[in-house]
Protein backbone atom coordinates (compact mmCIF):
# COMPACT_ATOMS: atom_id res chain seq x y z
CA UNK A 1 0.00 0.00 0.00
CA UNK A 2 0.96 3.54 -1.41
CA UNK A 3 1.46 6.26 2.17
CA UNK A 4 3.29 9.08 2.69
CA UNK A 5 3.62 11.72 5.79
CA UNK A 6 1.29 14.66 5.27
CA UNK A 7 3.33 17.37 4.94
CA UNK A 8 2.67 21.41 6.60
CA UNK A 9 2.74 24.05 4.33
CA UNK A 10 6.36 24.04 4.58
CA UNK A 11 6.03 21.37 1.41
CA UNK A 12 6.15 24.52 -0.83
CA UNK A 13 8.91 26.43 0.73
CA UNK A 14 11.29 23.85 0.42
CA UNK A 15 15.47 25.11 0.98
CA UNK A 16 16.93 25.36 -2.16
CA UNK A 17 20.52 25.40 -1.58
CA UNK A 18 22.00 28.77 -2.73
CA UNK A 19 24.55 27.84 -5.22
CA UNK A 20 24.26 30.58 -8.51
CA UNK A 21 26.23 29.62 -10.99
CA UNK A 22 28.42 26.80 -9.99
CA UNK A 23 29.29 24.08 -12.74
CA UNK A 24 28.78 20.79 -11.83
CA UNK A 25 32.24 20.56 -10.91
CA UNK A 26 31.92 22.90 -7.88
CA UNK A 27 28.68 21.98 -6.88
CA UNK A 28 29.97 18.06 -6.56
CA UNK A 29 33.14 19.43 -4.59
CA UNK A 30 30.89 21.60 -1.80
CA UNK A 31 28.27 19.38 -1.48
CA UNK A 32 30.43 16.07 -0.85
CA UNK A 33 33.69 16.99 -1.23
CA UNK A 34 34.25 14.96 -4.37
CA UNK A 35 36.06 17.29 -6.85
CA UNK A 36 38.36 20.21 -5.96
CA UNK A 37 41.60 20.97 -6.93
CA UNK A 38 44.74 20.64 -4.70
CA UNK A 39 46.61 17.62 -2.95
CA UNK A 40 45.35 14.57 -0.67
CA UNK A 41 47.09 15.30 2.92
CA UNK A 42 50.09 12.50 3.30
CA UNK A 43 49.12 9.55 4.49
CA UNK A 44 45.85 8.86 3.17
CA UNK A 45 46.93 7.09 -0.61
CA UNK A 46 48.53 4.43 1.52
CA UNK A 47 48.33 0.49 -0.28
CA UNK A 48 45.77 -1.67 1.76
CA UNK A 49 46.90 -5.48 -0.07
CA UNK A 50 45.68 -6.67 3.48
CA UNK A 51 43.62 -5.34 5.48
CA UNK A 52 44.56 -4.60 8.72
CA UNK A 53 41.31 -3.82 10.84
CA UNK A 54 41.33 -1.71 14.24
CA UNK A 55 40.30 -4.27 16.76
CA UNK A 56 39.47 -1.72 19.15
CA UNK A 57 36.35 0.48 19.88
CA UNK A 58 36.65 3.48 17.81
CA UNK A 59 33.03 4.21 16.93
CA UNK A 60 31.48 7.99 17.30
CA UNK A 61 28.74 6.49 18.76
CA UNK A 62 28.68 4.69 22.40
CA UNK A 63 28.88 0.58 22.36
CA UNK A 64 25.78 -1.41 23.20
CA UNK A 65 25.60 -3.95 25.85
CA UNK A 66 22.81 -5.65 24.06
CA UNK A 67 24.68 -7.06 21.18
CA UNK A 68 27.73 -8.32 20.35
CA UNK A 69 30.14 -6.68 18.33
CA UNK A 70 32.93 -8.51 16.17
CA UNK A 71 34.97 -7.42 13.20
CA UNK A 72 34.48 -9.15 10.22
CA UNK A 73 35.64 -9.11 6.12
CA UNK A 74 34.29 -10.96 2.93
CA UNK A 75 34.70 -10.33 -0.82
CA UNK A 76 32.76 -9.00 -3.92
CA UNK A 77 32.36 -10.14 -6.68
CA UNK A 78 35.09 -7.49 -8.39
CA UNK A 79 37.55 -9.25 -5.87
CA UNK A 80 37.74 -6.28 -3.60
CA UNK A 81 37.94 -6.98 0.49
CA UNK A 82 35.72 -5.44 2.32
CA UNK A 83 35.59 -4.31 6.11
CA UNK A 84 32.94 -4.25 8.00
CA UNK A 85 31.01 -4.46 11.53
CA UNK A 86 28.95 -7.22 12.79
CA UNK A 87 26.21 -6.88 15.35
CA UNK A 88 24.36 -9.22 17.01
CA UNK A 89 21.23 -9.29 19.46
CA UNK A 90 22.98 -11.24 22.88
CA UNK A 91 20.35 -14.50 23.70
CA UNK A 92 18.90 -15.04 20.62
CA UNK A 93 19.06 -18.44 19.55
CA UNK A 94 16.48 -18.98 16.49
CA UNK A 95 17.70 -17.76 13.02
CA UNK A 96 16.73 -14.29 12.96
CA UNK A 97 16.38 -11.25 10.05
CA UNK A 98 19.24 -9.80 9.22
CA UNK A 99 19.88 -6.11 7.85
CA UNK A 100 22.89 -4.91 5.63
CA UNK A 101 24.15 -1.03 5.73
CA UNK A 102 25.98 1.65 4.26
CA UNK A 103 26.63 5.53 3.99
CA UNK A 104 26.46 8.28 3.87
CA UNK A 105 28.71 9.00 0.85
CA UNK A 106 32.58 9.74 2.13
CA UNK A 107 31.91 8.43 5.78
CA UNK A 108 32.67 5.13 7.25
CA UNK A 109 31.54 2.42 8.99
CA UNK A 110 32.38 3.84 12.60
CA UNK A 111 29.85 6.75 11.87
CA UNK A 112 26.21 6.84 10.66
CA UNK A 113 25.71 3.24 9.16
CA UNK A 114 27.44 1.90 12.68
CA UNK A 115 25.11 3.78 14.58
CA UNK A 116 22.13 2.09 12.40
CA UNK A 117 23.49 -1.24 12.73
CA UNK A 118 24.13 -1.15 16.23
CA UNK A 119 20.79 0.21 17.27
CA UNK A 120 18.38 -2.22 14.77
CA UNK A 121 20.47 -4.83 16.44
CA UNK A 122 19.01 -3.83 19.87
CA UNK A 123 15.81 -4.04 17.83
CA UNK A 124 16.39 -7.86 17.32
CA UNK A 125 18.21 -8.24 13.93
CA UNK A 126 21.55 -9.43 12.51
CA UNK A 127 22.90 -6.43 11.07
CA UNK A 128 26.25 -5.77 9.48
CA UNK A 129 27.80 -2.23 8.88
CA UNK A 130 30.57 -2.02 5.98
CA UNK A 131 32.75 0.24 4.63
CA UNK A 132 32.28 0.45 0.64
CA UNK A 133 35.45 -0.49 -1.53
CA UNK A 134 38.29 2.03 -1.62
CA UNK A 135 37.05 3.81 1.39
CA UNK A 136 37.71 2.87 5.34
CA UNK A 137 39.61 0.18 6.38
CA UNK A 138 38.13 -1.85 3.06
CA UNK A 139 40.21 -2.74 -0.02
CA UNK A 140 40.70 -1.30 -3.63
CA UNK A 141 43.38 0.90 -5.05
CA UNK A 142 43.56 3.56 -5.38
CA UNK A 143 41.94 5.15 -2.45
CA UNK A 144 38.93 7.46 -2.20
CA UNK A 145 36.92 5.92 -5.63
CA UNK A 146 33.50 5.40 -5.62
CA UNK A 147 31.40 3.80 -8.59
CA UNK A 148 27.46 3.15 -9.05
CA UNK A 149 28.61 -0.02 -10.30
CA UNK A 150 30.78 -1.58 -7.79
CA UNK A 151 29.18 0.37 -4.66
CA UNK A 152 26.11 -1.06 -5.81
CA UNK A 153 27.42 -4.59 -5.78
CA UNK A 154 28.91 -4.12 -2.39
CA UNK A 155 25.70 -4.00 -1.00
CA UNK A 156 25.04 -7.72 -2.71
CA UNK A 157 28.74 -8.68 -1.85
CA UNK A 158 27.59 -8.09 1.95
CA UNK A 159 24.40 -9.87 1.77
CA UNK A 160 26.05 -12.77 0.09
CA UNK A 161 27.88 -12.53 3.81
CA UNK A 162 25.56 -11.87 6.04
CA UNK A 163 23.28 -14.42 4.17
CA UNK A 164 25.62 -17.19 5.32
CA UNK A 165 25.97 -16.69 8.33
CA UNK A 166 24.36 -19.69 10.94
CA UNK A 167 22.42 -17.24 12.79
CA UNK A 168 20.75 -15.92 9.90
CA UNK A 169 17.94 -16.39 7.71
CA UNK A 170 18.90 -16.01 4.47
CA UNK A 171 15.16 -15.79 3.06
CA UNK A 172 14.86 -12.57 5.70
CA UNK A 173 17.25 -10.09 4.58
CA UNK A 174 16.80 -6.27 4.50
CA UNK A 175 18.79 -2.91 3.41
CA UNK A 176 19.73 0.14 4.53
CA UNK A 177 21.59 2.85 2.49
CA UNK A 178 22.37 6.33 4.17
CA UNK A 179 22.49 9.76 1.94
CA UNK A 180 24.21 8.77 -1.01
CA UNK A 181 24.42 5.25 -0.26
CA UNK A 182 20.20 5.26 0.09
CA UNK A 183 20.48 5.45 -3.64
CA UNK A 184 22.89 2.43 -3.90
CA UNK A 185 20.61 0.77 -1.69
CA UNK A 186 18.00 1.45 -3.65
CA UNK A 187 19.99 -0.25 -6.79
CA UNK A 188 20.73 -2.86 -5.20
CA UNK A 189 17.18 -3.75 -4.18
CA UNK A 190 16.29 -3.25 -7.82
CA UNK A 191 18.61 -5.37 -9.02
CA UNK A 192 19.55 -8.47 -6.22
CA UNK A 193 16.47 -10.31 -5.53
CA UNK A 194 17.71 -11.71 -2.31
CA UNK A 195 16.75 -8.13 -0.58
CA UNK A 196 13.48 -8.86 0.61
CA UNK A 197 12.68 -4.77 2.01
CA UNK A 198 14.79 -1.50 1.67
CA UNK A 199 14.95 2.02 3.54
CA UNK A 200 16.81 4.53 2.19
CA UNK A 201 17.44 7.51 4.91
CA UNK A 202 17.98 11.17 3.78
CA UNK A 203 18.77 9.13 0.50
CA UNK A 204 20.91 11.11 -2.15
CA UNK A 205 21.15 10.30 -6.09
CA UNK A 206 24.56 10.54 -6.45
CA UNK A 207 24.41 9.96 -10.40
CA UNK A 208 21.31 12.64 -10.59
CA UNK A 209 23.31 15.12 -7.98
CA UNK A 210 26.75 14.19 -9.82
CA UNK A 211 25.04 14.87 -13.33
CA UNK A 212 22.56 17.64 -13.15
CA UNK A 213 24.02 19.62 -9.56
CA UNK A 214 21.13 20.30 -7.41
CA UNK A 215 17.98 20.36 -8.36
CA UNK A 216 18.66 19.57 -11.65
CA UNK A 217 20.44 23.03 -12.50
CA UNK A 218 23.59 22.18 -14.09
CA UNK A 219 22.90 23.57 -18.39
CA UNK A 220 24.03 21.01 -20.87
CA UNK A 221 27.20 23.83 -21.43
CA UNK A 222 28.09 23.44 -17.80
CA UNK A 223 27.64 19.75 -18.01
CA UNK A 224 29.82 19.93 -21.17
CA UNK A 225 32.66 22.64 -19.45
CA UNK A 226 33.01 19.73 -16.61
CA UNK A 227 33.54 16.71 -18.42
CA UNK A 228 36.35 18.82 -20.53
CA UNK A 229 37.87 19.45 -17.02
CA UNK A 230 37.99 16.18 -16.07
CA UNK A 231 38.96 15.11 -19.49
CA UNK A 232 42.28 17.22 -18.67
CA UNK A 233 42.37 15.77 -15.47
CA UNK A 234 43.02 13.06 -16.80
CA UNK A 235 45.47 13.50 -19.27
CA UNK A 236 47.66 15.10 -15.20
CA UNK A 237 46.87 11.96 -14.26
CA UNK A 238 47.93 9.56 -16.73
CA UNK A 239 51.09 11.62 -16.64
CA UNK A 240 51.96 11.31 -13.34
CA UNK A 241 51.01 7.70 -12.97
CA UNK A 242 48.59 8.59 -9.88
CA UNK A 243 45.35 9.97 -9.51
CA UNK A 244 44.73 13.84 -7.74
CA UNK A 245 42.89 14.65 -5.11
CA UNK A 246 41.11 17.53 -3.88
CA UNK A 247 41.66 19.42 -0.65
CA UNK A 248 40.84 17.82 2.86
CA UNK A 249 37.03 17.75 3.33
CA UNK A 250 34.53 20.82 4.42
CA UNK A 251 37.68 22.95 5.66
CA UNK A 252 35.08 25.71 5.55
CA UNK A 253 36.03 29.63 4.43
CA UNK A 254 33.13 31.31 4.89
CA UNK A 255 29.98 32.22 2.90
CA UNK A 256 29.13 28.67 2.15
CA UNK A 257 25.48 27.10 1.70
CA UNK A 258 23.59 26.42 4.83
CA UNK A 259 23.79 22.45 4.22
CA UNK A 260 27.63 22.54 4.00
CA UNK A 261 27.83 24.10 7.54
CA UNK A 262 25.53 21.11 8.47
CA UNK A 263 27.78 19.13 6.71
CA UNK A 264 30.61 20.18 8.94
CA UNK A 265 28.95 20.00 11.99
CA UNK A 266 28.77 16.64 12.03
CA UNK A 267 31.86 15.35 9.93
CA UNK A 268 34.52 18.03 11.94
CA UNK A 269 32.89 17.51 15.30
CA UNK A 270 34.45 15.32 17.74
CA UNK A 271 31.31 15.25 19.71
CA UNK A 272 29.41 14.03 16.68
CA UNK A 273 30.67 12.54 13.43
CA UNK A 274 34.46 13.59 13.21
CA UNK A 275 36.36 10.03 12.09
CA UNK A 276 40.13 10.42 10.44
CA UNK A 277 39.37 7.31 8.55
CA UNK A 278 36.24 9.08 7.32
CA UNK A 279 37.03 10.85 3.64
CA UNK A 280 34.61 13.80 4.72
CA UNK A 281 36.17 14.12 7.98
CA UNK A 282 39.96 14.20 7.18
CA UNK A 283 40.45 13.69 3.44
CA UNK A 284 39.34 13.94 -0.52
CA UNK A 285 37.76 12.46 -3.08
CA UNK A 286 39.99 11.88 -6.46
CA UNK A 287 38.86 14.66 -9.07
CA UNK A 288 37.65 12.40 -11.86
CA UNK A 289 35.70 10.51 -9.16
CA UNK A 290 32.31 12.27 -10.92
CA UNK A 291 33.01 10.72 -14.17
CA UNK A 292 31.25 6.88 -13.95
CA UNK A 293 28.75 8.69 -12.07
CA UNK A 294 27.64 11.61 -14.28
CA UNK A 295 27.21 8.92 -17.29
CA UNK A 296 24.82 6.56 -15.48
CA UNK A 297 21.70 6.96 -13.54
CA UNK A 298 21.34 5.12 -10.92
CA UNK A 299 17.44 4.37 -9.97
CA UNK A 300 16.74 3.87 -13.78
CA UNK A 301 14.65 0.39 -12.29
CA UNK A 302 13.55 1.41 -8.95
CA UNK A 303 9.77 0.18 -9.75
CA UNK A 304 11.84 -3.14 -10.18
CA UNK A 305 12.08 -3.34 -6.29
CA UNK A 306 8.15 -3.57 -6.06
CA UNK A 307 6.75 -6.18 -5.03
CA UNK A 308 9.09 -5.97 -2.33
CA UNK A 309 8.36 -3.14 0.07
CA UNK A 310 10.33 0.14 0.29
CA UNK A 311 10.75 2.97 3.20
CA UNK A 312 12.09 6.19 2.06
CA UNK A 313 12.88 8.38 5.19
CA UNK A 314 13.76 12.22 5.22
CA UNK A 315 14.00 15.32 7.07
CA UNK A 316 11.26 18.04 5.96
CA UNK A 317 14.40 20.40 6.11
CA UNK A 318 16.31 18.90 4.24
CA UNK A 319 18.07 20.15 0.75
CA UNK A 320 18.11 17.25 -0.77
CA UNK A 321 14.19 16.35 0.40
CA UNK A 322 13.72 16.25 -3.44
CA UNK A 323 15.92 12.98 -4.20
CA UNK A 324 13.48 10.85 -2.00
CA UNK A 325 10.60 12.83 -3.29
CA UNK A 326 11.22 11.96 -7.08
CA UNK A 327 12.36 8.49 -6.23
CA UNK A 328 9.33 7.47 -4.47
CA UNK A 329 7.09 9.16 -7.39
CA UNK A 330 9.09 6.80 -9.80
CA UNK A 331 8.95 3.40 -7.44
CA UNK A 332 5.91 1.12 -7.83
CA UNK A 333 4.32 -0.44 -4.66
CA UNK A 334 4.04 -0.78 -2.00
CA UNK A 335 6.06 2.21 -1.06
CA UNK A 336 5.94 4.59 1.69
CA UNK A 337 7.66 8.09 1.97
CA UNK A 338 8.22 9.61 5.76
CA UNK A 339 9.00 13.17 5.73
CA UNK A 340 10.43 13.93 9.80
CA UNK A 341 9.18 17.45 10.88
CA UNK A 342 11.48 20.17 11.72
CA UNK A 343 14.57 17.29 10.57
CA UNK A 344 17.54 18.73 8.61
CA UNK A 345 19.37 16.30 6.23
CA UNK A 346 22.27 15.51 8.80
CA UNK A 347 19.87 15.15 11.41
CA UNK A 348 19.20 11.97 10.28
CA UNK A 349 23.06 10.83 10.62
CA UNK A 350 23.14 10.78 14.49
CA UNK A 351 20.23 12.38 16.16
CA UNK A 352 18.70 9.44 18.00
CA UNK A 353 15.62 11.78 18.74
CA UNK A 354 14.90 12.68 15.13
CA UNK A 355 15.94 8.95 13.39
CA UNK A 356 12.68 6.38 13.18
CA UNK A 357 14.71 3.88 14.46
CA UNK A 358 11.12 2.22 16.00
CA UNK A 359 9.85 2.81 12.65
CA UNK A 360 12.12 0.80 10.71
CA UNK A 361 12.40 -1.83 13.49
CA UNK A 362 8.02 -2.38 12.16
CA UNK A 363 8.98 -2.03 8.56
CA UNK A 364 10.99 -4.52 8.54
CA UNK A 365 9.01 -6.98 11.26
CA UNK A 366 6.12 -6.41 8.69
CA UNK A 367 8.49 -7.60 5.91
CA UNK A 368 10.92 -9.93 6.60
């Protein structure tokens, strides 16, 4: 069954993030801190041929003593190891649902998707918290990539996990994707027909965003002046053997758009998000990381997901309230859009007042 949240009349004043003119370039590079110019701080391109995971507590969130926590790694299907987190409920001896997550796009494991994991564990489930390839403490060289492709399979790489584990029930499997992982998640639903129910939370296209800039206002001459930029980008570096990277992560100037400074809050704070494993916290993107992106939409077969139920959840706020918007006008059923009053689009990263947690922990009771 179709629902969404009824909105206040705040629907039609949506934020609209101030931008002007900015090419697609610069609107990728404020917004995520995907494409600027300059040089990754040392330390950060370093090879991971093994992984080497922290065995020690370094979350930005407080741990549990309802579940148990291990450290855990498995492959995709590109051949890439991943890292990730494992939660379980403590006394549960049944096979029980189990929930796969990621995001937002540039954090890690220890931040938002940990806190996710750890809490829907309280709630009962399996759940297992991963950092995508390149990023974190998971494979894949060189460091600080993303793709729609192989981001999307990661999701399917960690169900193929999670799926085989004793405790689990592989038929009762569920996703969540964070910001711009919400519309990996969302991919992944579409296309692996293991996932049996998806939520995507303060979900971000990251081809549509990557393509179009906000709210779709990148002109096919901006579109056009980017690609040449990273065409040259390339050409640097072919030349030098090594990809570029922009400037560490929302170091902010002054003057910038409201949802950068939101941005910061949580990725620079200590008391919130700040991680220095986390590429928005303490590093960059590569330049040319746009380019798979801006050639390949992403939620091209969302209504593939129906008949399997889907939870879109985001902050009234929010500037990117649009992405989940569109995408749940485009899905088929059943389908249901929240909209959180008041709720900003970090909000919904850490704020254990504003997240549905006791939401999802129903959506996915009803589903799995």
């Amino acid at each position: 069954m179709t629902k969404q949240t009824e909105l206040t009349d705040s629907k039609k004043q949506m934020p609209t993030p101030d931008l002007g003119r900015r090419d697609a370039l610069k609107v990728a590079s404020t917004s995520i801190a995907a494409v600027t110019i300059g040089s990754l701080v040392s330390g950060q391109a370093l090879a991971h041929s093994q992984l080497k995971l922290d065995a020690g507590w370094d979350k930005t969130f407080p741990k549990s003593k309802k579940v148990n926590h291990s450290k855990v790694s498995f492959t995709n299907r590109y051949g890439i190891t991943l890292a990730a987190d494992l939660y379980q409920p403590k006394n549960k001896n049944s096979k029980q649902a189990a929930l796969v997550v990621s995001g937002p796009f540039g954090a890690i494991k220890e931040q938002s998707s940990g806190l996710y994991a750890q809490t829907m564990a309280e709630f009962g489930f399996v759940t297992l918290a991963f950092d995508p390839s390149y990023t974190g403490e998971s494979g894949g060289e060189p460091r600080h990539v993303a793709s729609p492709d192989i981001n999307t399979e990661d999701f399917s790489a960690a169900v193929d996990f999670i799926g085989l584990l004793p405790s689990v029930d592989r038929n009762r499997i569920g996703v969540i994707g964070i910001c711009g992982w919400g519309g990996m998640a969302l991919n992944a639903a579409a296309i692996d027909k293991r996932i049996k129910a998806v939520v995507a939370s303060t979900m971000y296209d990251m081809t549509r965003v990557m393509s179009k800039g906000y709210n779709d206002s990148v002109t096919p001459e901006q579109r056009k002046q980017t690609l040449e930029q990273l065409a040259e980008q390339r050409w640097l570096d072919a030349s030098k053997g090594a990809p570029a990277y922009g400037p560490v992560s929302l170091e902010l100037q002054g003057g910038e758009p409201q949802f950068v400074v939101e941005y910061a809050d949580y990725y620079k704070s200590e008391k919130r998000g700040f991680h220095p494993r986390a590429i928005n916290s303490n590093a960059a993107w590569t330049i040319t990381n746009p380019l798979s992106f801006m050639n390949m939409p992403l939620l091209s077969y969302i209504e593939e997901i129906s008949p399997r139920p889907m939870l879109l959840i985001h902050g009234e706020k929010a500037h990117s309230r649009y992405f989940s918007e569109t995408a749940f006008a485009a899905a088929a059923e059943p389908k249901e859009l929240m909209i959180i009053p008041g709720a900003t689009h970090t909000d919904l990263y850490d704020q254990l007042d504003v997240i549905p947690f006791a939401k999802m922990d129903t959506f996915f009771k009803s589903n799995l």
